[in-house]
Protein backbone atom coordinates (compact mmCIF):
# COMPACT_ATOMS: atom_id res chain seq x y z
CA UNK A 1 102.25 96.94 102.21
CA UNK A 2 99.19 95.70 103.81
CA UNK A 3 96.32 94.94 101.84
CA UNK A 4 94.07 97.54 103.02
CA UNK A 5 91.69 100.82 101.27
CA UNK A 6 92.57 103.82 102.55
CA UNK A 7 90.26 106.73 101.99
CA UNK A 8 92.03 109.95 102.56
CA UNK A 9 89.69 113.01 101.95
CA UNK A 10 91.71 116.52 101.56
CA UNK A 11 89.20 119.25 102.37
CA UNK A 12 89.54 123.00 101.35
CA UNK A 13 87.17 125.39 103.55
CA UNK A 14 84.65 127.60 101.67
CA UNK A 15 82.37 130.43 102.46
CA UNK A 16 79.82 129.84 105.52
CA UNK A 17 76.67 131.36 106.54
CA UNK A 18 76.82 132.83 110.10
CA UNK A 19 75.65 129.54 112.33
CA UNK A 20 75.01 129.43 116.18
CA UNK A 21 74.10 126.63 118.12
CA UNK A 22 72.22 126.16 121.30
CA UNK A 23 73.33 123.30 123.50
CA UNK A 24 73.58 122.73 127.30
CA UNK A 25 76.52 120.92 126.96
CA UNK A 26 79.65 122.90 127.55
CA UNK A 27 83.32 121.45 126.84
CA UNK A 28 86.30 122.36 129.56
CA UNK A 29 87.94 121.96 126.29
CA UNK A 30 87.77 120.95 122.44
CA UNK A 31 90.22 119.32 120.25
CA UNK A 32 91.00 121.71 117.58
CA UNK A 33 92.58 120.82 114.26
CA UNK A 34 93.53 124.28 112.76
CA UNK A 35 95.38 122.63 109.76
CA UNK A 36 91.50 120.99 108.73
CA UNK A 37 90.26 124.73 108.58
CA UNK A 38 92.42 125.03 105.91
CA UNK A 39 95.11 126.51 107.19
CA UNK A 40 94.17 130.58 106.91
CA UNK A 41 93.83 132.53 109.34
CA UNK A 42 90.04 133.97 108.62
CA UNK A 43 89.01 130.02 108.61
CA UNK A 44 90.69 129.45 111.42
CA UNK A 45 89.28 132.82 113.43
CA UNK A 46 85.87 131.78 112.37
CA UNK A 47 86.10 128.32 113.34
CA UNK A 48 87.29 129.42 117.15
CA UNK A 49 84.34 131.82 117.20
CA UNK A 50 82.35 128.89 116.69
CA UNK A 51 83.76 126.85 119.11
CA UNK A 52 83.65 129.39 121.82
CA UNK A 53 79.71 128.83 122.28
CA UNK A 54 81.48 125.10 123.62
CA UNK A 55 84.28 125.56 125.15
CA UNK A 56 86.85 128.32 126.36
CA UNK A 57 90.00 126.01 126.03
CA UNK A 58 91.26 124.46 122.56
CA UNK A 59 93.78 121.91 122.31
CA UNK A 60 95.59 122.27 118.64
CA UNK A 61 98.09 119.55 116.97
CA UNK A 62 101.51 120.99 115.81
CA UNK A 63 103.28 124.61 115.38
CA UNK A 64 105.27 125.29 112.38
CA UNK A 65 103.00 124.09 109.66
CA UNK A 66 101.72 127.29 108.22
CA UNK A 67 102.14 129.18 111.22
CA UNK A 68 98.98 127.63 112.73
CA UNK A 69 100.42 128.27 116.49
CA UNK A 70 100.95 132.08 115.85
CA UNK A 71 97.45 132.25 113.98
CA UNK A 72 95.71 130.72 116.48
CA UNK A 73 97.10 132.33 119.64
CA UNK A 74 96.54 135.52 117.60
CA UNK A 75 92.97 134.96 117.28
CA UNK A 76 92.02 132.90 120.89
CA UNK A 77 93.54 136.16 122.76
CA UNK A 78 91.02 137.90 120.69
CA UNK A 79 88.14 135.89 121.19
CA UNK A 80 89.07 135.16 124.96
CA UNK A 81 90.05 131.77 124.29
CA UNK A 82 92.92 129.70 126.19
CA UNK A 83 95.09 127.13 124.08
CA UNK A 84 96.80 124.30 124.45
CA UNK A 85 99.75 124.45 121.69
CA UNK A 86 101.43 121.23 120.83
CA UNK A 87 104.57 119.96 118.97
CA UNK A 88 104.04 117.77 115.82
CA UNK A 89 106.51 114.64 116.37
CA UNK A 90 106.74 111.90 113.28
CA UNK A 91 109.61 110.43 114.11
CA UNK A 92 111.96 112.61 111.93
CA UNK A 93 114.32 114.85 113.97
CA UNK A 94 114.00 117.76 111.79
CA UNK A 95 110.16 117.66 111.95
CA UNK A 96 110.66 118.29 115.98
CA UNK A 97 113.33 120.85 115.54
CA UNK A 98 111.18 122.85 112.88
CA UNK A 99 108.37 122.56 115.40
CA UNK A 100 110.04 123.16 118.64
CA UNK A 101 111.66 126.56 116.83
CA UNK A 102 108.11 127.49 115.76
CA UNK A 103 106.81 127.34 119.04
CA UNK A 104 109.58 129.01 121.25
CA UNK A 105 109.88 132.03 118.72
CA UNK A 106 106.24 132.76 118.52
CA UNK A 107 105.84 132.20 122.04
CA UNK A 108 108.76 134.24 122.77
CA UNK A 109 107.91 137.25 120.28
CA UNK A 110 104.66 138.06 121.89
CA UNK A 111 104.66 137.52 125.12
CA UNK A 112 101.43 139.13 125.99
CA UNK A 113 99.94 136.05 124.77
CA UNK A 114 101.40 134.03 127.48
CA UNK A 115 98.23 134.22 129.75
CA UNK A 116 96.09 131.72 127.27
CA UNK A 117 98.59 129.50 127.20
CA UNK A 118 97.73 126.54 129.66
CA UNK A 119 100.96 124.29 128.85
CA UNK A 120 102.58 122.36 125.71
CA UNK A 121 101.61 119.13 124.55
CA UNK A 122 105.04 117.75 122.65
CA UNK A 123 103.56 114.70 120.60
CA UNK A 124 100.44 112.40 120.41
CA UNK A 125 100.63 109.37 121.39
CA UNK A 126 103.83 108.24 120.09
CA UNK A 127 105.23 105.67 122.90
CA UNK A 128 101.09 103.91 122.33
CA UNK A 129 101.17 104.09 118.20
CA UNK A 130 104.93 102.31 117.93
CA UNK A 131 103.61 99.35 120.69
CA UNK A 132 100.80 98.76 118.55
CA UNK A 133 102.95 98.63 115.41
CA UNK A 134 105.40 96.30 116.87
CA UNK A 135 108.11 99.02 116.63
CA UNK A 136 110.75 98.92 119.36
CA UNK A 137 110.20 101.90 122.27
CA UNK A 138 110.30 105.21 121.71
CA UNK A 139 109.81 106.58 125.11
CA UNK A 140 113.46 107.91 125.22
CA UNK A 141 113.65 109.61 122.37
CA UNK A 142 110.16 111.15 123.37
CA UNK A 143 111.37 112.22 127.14
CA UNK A 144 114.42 113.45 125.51
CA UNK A 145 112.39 115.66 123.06
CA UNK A 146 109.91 116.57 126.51
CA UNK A 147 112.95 117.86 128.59
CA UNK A 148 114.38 119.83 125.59
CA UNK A 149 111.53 121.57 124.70
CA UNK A 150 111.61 122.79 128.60
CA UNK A 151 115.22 123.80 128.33
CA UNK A 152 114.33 126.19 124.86
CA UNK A 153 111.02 127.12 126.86
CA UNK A 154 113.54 128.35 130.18
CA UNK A 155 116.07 129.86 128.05
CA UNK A 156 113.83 132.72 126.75
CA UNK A 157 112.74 132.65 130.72
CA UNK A 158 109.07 131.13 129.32
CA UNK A 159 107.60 129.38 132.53
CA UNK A 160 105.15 127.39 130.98
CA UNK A 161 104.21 123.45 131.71
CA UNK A 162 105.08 120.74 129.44
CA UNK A 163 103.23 117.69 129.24
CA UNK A 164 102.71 114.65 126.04
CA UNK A 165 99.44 112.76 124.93
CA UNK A 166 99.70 109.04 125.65
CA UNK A 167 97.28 106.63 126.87
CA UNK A 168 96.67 106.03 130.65
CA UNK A 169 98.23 102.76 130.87
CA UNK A 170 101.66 104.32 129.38
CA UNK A 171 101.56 107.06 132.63
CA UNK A 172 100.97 104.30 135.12
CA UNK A 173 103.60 102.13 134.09
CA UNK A 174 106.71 104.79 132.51
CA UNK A 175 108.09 105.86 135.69
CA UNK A 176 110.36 107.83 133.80
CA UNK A 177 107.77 109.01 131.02
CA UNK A 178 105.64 110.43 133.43
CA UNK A 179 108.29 112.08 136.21
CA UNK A 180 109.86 114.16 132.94
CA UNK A 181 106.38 115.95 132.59
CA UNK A 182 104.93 119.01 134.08
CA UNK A 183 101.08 118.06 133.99
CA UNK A 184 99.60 114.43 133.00
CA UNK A 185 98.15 114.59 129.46
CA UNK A 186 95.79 111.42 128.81
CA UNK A 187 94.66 110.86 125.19
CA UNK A 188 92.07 107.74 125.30
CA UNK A 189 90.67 107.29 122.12
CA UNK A 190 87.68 104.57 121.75
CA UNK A 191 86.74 103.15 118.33
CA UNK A 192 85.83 99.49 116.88
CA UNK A 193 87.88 97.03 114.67
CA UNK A 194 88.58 98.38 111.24
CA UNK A 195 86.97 95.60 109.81
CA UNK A 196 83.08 94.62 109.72
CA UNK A 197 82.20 91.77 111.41
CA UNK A 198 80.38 88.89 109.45
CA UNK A 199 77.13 89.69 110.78
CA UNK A 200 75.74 92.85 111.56
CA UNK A 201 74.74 93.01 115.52
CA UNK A 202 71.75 94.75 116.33
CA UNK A 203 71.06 97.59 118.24
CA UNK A 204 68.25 97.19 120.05
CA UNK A 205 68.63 98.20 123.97
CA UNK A 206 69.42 102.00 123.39
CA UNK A 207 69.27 102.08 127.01
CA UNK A 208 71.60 99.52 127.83
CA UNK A 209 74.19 101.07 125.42
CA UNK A 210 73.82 104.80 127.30
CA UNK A 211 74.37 102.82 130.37
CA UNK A 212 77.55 100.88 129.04
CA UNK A 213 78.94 104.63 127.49
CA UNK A 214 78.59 105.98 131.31
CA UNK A 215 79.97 103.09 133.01
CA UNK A 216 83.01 103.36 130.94
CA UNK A 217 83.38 107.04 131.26
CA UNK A 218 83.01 106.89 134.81
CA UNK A 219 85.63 103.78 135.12
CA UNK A 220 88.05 106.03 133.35
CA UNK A 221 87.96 109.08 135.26
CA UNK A 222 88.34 106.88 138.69
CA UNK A 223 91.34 105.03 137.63
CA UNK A 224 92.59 108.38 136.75
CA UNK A 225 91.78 109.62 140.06
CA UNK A 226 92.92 106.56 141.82
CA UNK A 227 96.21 106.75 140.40
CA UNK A 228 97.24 110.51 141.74
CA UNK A 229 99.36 109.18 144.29
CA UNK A 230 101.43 107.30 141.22
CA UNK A 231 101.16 110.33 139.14
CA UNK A 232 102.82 112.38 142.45
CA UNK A 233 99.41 114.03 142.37
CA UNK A 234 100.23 116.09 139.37
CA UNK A 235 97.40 118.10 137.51
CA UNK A 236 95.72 115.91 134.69
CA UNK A 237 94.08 116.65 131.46
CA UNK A 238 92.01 113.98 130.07
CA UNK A 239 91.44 114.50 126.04
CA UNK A 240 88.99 111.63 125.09
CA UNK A 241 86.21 110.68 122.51
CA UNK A 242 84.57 107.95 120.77
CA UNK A 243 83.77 107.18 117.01
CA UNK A 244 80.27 107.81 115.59
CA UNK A 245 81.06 104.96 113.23
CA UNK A 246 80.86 101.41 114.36
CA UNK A 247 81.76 99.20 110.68
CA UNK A 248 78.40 97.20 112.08
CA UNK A 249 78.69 97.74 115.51
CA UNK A 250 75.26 99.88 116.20
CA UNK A 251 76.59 101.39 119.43
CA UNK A 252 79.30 103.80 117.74
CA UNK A 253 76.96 106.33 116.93
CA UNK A 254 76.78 110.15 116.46
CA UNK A 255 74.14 110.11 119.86
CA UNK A 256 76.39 107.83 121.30
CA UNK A 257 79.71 109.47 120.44
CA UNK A 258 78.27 112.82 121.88
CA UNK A 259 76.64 110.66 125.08
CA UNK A 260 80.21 109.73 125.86
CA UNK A 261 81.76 113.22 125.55
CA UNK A 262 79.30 114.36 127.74
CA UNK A 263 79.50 111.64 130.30
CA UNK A 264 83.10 112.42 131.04
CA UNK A 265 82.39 116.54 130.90
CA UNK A 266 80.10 116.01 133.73
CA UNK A 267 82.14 113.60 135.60
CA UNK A 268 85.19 115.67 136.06
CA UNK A 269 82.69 119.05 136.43
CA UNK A 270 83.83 120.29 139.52
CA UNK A 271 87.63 118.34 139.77
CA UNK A 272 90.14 120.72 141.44
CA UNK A 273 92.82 118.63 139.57
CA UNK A 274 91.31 116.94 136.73
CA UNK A 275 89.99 119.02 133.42
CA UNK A 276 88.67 117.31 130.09
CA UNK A 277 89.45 118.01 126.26
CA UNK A 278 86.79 116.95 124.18
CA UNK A 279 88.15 114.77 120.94
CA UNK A 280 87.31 116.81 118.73
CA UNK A 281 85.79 119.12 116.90
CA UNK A 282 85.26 118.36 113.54
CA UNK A 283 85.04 115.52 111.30
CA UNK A 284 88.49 115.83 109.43
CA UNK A 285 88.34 113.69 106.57
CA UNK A 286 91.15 111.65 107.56
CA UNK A 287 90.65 107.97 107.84
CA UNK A 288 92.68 107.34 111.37
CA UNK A 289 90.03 109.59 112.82
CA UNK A 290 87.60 110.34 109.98
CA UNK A 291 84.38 110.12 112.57
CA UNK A 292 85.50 111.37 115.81
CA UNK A 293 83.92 114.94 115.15
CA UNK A 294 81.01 116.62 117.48
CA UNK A 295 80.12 118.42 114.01
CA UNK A 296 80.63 116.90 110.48
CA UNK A 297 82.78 118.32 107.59
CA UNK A 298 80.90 121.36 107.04
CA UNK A 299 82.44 122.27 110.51
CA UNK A 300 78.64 123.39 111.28
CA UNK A 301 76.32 120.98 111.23
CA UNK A 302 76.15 118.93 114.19
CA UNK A 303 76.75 115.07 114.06
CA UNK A 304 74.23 114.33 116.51
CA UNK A 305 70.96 116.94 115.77
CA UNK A 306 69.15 115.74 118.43
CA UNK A 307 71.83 116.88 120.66
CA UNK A 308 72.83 120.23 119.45
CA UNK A 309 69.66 122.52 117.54
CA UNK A 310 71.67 124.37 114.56
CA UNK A 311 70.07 128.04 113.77
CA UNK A 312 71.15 129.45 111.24
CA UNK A 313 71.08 133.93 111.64
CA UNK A 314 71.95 134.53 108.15
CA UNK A 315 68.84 134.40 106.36
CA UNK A 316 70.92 134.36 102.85
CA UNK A 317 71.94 130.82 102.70
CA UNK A 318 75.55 130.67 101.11
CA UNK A 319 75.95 128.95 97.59
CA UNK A 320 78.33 126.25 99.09
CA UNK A 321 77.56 125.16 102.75
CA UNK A 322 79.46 122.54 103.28
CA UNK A 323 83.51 122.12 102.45
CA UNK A 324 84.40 120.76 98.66
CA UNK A 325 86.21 118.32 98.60
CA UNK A 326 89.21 118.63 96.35
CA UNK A 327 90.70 115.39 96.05
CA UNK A 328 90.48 111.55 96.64
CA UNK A 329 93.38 109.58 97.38
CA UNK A 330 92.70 105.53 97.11
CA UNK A 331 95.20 102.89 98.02
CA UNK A 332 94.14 99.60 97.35
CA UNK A 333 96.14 96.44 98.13
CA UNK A 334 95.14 93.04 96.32
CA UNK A 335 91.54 92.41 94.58
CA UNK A 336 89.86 91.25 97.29
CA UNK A 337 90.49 93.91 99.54
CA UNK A 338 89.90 96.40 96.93
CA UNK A 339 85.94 94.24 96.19
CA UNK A 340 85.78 93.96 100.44
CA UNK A 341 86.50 97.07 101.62
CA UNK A 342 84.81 98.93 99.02
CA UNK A 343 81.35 96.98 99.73
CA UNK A 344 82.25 98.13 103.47
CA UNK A 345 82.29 101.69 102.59
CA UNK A 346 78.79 101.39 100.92
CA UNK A 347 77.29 99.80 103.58
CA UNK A 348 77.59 102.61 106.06
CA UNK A 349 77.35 105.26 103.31
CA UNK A 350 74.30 106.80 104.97
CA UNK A 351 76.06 107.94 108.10
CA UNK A 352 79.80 108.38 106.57
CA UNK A 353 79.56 109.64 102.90
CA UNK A 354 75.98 111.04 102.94
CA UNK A 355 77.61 114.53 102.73
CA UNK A 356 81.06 112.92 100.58
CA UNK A 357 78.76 112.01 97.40
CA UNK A 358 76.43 115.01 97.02
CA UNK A 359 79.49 117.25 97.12
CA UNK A 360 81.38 115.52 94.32
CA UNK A 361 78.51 115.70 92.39
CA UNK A 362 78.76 119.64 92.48
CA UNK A 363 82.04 120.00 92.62
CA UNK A 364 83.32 117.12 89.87
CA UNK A 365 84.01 118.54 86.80
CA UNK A 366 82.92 115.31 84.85
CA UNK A 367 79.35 117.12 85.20
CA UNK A 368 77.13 114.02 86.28
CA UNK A 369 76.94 112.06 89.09
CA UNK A 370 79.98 110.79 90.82
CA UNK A 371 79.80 106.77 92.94
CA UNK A 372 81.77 104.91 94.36
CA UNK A 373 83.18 102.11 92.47
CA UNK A 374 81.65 98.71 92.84
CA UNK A 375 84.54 96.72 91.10
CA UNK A 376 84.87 93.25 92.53
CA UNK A 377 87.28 90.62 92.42
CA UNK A 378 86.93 89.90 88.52
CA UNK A 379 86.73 93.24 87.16
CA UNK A 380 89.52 94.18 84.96
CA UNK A 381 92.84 96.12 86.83
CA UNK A 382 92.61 99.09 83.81
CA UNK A 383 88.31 99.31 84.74
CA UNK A 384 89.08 99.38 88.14
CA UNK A 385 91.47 101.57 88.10
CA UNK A 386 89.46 103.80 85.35
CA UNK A 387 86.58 104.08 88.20
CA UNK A 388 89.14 105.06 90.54
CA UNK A 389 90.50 107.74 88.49
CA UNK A 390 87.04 109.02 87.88
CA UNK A 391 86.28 109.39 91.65
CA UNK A 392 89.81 111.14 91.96
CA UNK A 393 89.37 113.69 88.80
């Protein structure tokens, strides 16, 4: 096991007042986690409805698990939103075949749902996550699961596109990879090192950083475009974004996060072949992308408020705004980790836990005040792991 803290926050949606934001930024699409909006179908309905005000595409991450796919075509049709369904791949062969039934049977049941569906996404990222693991190629088995999920598609005579997320550099150079797919799906994800660097750097040319966050939007969209002729000029979707949360780098930033999204919106505004998914809605709570979210936890408020101006229409404010949290999970490796990492997590409390701690207060049924731990190297395993019980109860 590596010697790393992993913070793993499990979120259960409450009751929300009725929000609206005005913005002049508009998404050709959005990233939608349905399973974050906690998996029923009157979260999930009111979450689209507030998406729609963005966007008029989502892009969703698995099928089967509780019957996200059928709740959410269900409700885009009735909003008049289009979808982007996707298979769930973890590397288990069951997983895939649970998925891949899910999505053929609901897609095949109700057919007059067809017209919001743009094409399939079958995995995320898997052939990029196994390089950077070490872990021996897995574009095979992914092609493999790409070409059956057309054959179950053309069986119940569904013409729809089928596509996977990987990273540009896997499309340019997987001949194979990218001549088994209907439409070019790029996922490019941007966020810093895990771990803080020794000294903080500052952040003092705000300017210079907006100009960096443009340049590298615009580099990405015209490799993309350069590289029709390899991709046999197939239609590409772009899904991109880029952390609000630096660990001490002072350019990942909510303005900056939001500066990026909308630098690559307005780049491919007007491609007859290019479209762009916005990565992604919400904050999930969920450290491999815990701050990649336009709008926080909550699901309403906006990570960047000098970006998007939140009204709120119901004039009876709701007892709970924001989710509750229901449980921690912490995974610590060896004391000094545990001492390090914990020390990181305080530093940028303001920006990542400023809504964490103020609902565990509420919500913990200790009835005072709930921290996080500040156990260092010499503090006793049962303390430490008393504190860390307390956080979880």
């Amino acid at each position: 096991m590596k010697n790393t803290l992993l913070l793993r926050l499990i979120p259960v949606v409450a009751a929300f007042c009725v929000f609206s934001v005005n913005s002049q930024t508009k998404f050709s699409g959005i990233a939608f986690d349905a399973i974050n909006s906690g998996c029923s179908k009157d979260s999930i309905t009111s979450d689209l409805a507030f998406l729609k005000q963005f966007t008029d595409t989502v892009r969703i991450f698995g099928s089967a698990h509780c019957n996200q796919l059928e709740i959410v075509l269900e409700s885009a049709k009735d909003l008049g939103l289009y979808v982007y369904p996707s298979i769930h791949l973890d590397g288990s062969k069951s997983t895939f075949e649970q998925e891949l039934e899910a999505l053929v049977r609901v897609l095949a049941t109700n057919q007059t749902r067809l017209d919001i569906v743009k094409g399939i996404v079958v995995g995320d990222g898997i052939i990029t996550k196994a390089r950077e693991e070490g872990k021996s190629d897995t574009s095979h088995d992914l092609i493999e699961s790409v070409k059956k999920t057309k054959s179950k598609l053309q069986e119940k005579g569904l013409d729809i596109p089928v596509s996977s997320a990987e990273y540009l550099q896997v499309y340019i150079n997987n001949t194979q990879f990218r001549s088994a797919v209907d439409f070019i799906f790029i996922a490019e994800l941007f966020k810093p090192p895990m771990v803080l660097p020794s000294l903080p750097q500052p952040n003092n040319e705000e300017t210079s950083d907006m100009l960096k966050i443009e340049n590298k939007a615009n580099s990405l969209v015209n490799e993309i475009v350069s590289s029709a002729p390899v991709f046999n000029y197939k239609r590409v979707v772009l899904e991109s974004g880029r952390s609000s949360l630096g660990n001490g780098d002072n350019s990942y930033s909510p303005e900056n996060s939001f500066a990026y999204l909308s630098a690559l919106e307005k780049k491919v505004a007007g491609s007859n072949n290019i479209s762009f998914i916005a990565y992604q809605a919400f904050d999930t709570g969920i450290t491999s992308n815990f701050t990649f979210g336009i709008f926080k936890m909550d699901h309403r408020t906006p990570k960047c408020e000098s970006c998007l101006v939140l009204n709120i229409t119901d004039p009876t404010p709701p007892k709970n705004i924001t989710q509750q949290i229901s449980k921690i999970e912490i995974q610590v490796g060896n004391n000094n980790t545990l001492n390090t990492t914990i020390e990181n997590i305080q530093k940028v409390e303001s920006s990542v836990t400023q809504n964490l701690i103020p609902q565990l207060n509420s919500t913990s049924n200790l009835g005072k005040p709930v921290t996080l731990p500040t156990a260092t190297a010499n503090t006793p395993k049962s303390l430490r792991n008393n504190r860390i019980k307390k956080i979880m109860a």
